[in-house]
C-alpha atoms as a PDB file:
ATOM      1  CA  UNK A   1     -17.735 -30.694  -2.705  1.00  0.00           C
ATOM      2  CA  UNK A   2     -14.520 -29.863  -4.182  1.00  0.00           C
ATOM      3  CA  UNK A   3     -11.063 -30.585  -2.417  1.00  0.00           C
ATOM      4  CA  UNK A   4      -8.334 -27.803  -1.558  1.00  0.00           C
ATOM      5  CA  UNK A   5      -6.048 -30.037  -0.725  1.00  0.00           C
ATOM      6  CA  UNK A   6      -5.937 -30.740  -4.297  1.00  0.00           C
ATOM      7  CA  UNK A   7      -5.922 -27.442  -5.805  1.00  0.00           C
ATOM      8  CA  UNK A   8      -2.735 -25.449  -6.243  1.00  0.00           C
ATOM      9  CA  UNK A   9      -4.299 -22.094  -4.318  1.00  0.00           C
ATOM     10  CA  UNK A  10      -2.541 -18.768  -4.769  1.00  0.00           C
ATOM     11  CA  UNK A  11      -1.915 -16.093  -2.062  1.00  0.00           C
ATOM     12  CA  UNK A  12      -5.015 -15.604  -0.385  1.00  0.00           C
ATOM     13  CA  UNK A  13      -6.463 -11.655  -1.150  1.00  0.00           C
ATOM     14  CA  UNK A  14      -7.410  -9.916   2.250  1.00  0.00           C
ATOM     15  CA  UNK A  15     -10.546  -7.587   1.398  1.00  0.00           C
ATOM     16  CA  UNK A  16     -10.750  -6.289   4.684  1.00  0.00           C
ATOM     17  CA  UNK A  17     -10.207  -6.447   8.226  1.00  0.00           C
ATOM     18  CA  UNK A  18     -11.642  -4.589  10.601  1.00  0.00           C
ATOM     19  CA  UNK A  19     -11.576  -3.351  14.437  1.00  0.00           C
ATOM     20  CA  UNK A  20     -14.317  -3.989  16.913  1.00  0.00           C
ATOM     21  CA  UNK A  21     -14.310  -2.398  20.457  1.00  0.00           C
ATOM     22  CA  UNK A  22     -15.865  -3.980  23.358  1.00  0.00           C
ATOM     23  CA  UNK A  23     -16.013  -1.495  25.748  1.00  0.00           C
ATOM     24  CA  UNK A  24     -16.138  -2.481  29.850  1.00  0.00           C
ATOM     25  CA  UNK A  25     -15.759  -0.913  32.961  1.00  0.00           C
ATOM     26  CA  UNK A  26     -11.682  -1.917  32.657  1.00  0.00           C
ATOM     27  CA  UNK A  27     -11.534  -0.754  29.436  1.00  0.00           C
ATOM     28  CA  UNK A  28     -11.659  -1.438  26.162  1.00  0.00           C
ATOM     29  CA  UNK A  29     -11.314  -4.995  24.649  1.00  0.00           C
ATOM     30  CA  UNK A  30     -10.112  -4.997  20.627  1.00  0.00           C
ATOM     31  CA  UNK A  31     -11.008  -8.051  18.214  1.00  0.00           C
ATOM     32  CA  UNK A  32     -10.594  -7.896  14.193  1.00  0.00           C
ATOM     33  CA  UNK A  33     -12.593  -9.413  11.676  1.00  0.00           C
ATOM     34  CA  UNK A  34     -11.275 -10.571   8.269  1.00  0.00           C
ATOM     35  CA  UNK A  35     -12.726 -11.163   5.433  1.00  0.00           C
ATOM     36  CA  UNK A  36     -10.702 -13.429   3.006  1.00  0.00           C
ATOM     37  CA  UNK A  37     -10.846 -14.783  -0.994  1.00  0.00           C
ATOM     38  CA  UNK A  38      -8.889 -17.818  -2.079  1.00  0.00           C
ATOM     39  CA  UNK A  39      -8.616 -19.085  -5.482  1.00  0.00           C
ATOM     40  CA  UNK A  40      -6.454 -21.042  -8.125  1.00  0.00           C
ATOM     41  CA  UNK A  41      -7.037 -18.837 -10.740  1.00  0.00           C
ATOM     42  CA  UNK A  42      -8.588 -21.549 -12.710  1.00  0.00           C
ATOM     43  CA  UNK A  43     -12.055 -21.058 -11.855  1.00  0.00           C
ATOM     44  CA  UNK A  44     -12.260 -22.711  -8.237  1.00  0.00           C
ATOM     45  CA  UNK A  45     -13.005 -19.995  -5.653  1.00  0.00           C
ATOM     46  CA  UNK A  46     -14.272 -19.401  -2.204  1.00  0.00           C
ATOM     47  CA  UNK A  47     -14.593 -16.724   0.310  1.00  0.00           C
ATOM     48  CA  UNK A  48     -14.357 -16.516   3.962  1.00  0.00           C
ATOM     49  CA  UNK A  49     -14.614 -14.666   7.196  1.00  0.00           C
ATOM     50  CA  UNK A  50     -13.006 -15.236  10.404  1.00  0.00           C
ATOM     51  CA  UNK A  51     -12.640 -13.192  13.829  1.00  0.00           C
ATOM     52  CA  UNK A  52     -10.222 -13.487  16.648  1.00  0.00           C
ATOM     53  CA  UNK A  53      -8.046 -11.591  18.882  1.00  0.00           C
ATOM     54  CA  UNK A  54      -5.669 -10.607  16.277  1.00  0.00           C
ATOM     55  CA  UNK A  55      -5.394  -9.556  13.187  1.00  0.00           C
ATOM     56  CA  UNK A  56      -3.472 -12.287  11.590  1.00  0.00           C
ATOM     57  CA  UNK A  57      -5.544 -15.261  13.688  1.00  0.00           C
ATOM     58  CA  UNK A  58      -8.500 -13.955  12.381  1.00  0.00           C
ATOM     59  CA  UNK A  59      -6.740 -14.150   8.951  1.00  0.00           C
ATOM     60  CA  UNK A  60      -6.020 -17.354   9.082  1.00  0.00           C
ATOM     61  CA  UNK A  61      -9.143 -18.436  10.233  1.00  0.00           C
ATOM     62  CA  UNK A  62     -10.788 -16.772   7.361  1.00  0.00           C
ATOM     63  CA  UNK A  63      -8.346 -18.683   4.968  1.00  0.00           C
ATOM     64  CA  UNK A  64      -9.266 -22.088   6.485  1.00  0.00           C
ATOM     65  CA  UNK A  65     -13.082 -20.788   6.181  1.00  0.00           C
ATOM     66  CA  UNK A  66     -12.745 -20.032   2.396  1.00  0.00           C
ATOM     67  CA  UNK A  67     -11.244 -23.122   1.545  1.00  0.00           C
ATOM     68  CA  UNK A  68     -14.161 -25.005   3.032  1.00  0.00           C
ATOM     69  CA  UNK A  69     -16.856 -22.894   0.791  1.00  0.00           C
ATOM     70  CA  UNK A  70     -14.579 -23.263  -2.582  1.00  0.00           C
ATOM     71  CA  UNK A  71     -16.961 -23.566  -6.066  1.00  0.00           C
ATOM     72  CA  UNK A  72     -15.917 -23.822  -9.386  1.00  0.00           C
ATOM     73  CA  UNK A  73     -17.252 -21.202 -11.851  1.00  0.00           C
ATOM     74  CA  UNK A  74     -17.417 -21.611 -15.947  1.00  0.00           C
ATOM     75  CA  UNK A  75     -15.083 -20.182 -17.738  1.00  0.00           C
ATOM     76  CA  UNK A  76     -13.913 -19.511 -21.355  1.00  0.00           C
ATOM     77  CA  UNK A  77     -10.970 -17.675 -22.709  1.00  0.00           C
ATOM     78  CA  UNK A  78     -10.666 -15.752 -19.345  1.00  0.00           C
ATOM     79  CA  UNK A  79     -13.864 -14.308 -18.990  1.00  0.00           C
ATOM     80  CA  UNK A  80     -17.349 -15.341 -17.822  1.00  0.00           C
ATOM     81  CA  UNK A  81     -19.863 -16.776 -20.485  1.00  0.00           C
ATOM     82  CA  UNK A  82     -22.852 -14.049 -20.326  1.00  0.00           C
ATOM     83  CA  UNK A  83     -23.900 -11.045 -18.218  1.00  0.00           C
ATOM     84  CA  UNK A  84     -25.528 -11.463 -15.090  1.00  0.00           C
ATOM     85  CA  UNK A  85     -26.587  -9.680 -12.181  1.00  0.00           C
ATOM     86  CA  UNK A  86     -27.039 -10.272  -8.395  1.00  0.00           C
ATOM     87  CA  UNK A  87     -28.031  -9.081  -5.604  1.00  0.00           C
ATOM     88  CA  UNK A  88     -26.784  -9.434  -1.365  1.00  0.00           C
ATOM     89  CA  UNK A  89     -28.198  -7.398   1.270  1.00  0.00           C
ATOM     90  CA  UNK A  90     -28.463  -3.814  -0.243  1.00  0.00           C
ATOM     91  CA  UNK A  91     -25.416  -4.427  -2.546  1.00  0.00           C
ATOM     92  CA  UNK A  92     -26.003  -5.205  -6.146  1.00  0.00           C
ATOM     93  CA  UNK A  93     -23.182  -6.367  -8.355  1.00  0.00           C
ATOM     94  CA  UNK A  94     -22.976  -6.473 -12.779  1.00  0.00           C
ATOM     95  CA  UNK A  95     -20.586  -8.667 -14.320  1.00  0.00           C
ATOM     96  CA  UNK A  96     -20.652  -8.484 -18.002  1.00  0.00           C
ATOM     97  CA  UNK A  97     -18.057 -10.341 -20.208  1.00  0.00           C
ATOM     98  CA  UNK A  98     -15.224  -8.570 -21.715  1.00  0.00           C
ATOM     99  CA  UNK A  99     -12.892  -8.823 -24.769  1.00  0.00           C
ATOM    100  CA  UNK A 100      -9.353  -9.885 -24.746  1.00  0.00           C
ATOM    101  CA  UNK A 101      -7.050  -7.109 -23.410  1.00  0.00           C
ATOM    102  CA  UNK A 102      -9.690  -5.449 -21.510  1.00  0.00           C
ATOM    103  CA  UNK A 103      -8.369  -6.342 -18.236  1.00  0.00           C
ATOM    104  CA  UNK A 104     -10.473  -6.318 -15.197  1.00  0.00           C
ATOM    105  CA  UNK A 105     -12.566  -3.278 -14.334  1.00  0.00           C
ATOM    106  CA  UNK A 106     -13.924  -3.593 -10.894  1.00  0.00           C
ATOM    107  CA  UNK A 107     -13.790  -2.134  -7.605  1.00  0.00           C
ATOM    108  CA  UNK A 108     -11.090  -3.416  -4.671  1.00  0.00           C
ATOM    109  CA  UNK A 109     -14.013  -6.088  -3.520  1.00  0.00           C
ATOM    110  CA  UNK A 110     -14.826  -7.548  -6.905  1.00  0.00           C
ATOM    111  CA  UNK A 111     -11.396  -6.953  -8.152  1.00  0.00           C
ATOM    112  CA  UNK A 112     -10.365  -9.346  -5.300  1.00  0.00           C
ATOM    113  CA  UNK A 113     -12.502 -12.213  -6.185  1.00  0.00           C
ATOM    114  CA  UNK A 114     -12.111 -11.925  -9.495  1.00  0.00           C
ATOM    115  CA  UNK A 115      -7.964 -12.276  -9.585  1.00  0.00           C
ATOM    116  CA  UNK A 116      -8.564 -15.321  -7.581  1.00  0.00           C
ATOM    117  CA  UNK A 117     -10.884 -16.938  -9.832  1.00  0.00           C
ATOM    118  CA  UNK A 118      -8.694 -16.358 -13.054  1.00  0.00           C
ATOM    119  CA  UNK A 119     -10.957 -13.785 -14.686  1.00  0.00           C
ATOM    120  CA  UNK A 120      -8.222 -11.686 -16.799  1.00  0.00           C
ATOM    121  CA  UNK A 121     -11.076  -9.803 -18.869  1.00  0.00           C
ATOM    122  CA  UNK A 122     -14.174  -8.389 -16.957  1.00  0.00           C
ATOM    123  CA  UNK A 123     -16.112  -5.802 -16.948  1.00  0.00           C
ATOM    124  CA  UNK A 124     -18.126  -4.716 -13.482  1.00  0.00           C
ATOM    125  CA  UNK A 125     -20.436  -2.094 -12.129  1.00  0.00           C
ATOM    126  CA  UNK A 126     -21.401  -2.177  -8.406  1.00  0.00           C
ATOM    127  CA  UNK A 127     -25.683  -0.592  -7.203  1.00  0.00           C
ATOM    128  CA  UNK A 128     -26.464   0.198  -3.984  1.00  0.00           C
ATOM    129  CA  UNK A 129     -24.842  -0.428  -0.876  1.00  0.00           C
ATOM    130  CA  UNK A 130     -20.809  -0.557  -0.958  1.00  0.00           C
ATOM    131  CA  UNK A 131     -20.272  -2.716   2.180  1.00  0.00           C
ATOM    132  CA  UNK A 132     -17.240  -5.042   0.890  1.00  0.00           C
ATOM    133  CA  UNK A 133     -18.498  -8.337   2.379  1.00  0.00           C
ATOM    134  CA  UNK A 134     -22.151  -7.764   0.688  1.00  0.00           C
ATOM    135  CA  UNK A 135     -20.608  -6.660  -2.305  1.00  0.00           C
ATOM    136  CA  UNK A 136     -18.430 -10.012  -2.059  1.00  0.00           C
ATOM    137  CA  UNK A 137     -21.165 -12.399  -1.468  1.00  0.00           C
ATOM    138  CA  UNK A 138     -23.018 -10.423  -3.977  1.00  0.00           C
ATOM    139  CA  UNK A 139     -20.326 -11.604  -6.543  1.00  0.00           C
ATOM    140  CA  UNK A 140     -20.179 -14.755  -5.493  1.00  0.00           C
ATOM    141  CA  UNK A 141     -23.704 -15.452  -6.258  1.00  0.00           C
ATOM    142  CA  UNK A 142     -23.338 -14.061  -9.615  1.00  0.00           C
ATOM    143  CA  UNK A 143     -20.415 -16.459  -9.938  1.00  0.00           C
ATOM    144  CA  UNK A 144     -22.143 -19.427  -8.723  1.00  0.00           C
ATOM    145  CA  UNK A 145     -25.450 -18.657 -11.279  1.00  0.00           C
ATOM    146  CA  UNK A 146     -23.089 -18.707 -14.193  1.00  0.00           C
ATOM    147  CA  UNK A 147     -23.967 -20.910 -17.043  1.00  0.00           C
ATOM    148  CA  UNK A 148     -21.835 -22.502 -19.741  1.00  0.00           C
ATOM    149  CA  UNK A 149     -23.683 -23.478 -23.084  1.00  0.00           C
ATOM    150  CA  UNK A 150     -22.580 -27.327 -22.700  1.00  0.00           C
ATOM    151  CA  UNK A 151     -24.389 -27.336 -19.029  1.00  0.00           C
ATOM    152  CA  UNK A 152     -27.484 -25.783 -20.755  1.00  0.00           C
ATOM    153  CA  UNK A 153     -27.841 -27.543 -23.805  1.00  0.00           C
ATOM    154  CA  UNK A 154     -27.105 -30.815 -21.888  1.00  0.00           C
ATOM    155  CA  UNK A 155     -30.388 -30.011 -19.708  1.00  0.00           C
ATOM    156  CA  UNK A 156     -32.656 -29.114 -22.412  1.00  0.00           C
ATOM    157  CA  UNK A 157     -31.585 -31.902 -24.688  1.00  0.00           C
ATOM    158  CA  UNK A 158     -30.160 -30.059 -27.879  1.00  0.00           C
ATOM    159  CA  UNK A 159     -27.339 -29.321 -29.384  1.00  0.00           C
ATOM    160  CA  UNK A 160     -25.094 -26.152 -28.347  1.00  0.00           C
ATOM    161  CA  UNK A 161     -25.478 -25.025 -31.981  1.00  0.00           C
ATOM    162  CA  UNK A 162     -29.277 -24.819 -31.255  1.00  0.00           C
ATOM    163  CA  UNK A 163     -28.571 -22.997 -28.124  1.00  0.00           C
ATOM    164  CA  UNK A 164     -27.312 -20.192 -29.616  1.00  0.00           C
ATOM    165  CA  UNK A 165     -29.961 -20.245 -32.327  1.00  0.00           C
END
């Protein structure tokens, strides 16, 4: 379990909030849902949702949320190590490394958690359904299945030469 007090976090990145109406016989009652990404931009990120009766409650609710469920993903030179894709709900995210200068081209969801996680070089493509906190979780999984060639060579026993053999 990893710490944020002791990570230097950035600005959290608002993906979306939202309006719900309860409707009763006085009326209607409003609540908002957020749903939030924090990161350090060093590969430790998280994401989190909170509701309340206003907009910047639920906010900060989703903040504290996301720092509980922080991860750290591999990274090298600013990008992810290989392609990979995942799969939330109906939404079905690509992440395929990029070179330098590329920048990062992804939608407002993925674009989101990848800013937060320090990803300068990325390129994305999101299937299916568009629903930003599938699409979200949907990334996050990707992030979290990521694989560095010291991790793998470590659990097969060989050298990373021989893994890329």
């Amino acid at each position: 379990m990893i710490n944020p007090a002791e990570l230097d976090l950035k600005e959290e990145a608002v993906v979306r909030v939202t309006r719900v109406a309860k409707v009763t016989s006085r009326g209607k009652n409003f609540r908002f849902g957020a749903l939030v990404v924090v990161g350090d931009g060093k590969g430790h990120i998280g994401i989190g949702q909170g509701k309340a009766g206003e907009v910047m409650t639920a906010i900060n609710k989703a903040k504290e949320n996301a720092k509980q469920s922080i991860v750290k993903i591999p990274l090298i030179n600013g990008t992810i190590p290989h392609k990979i894709i995942s799969r939330y709900g109906a939404s079905k995210v690509m992440l395929k490394p990029a070179a330098p200068g590329t920048g990062i081209i992804a939608g407002a969801a993925v674009r989101a958690v990848m800013e937060q996680a320090g990803v300068n070089n990325i390129l994305t493509k999101r299937f299916g359904s568009n629903n930003p906190l599938n699409v979200t979780k949907a990334t996050m999984r990707a992030l979290t299945e990521l694989q560095d060639a010291v991790s793998v060579a470590g659990k097969r026993g060989i050298t990373i030469k021989e893994v890329f053999s």
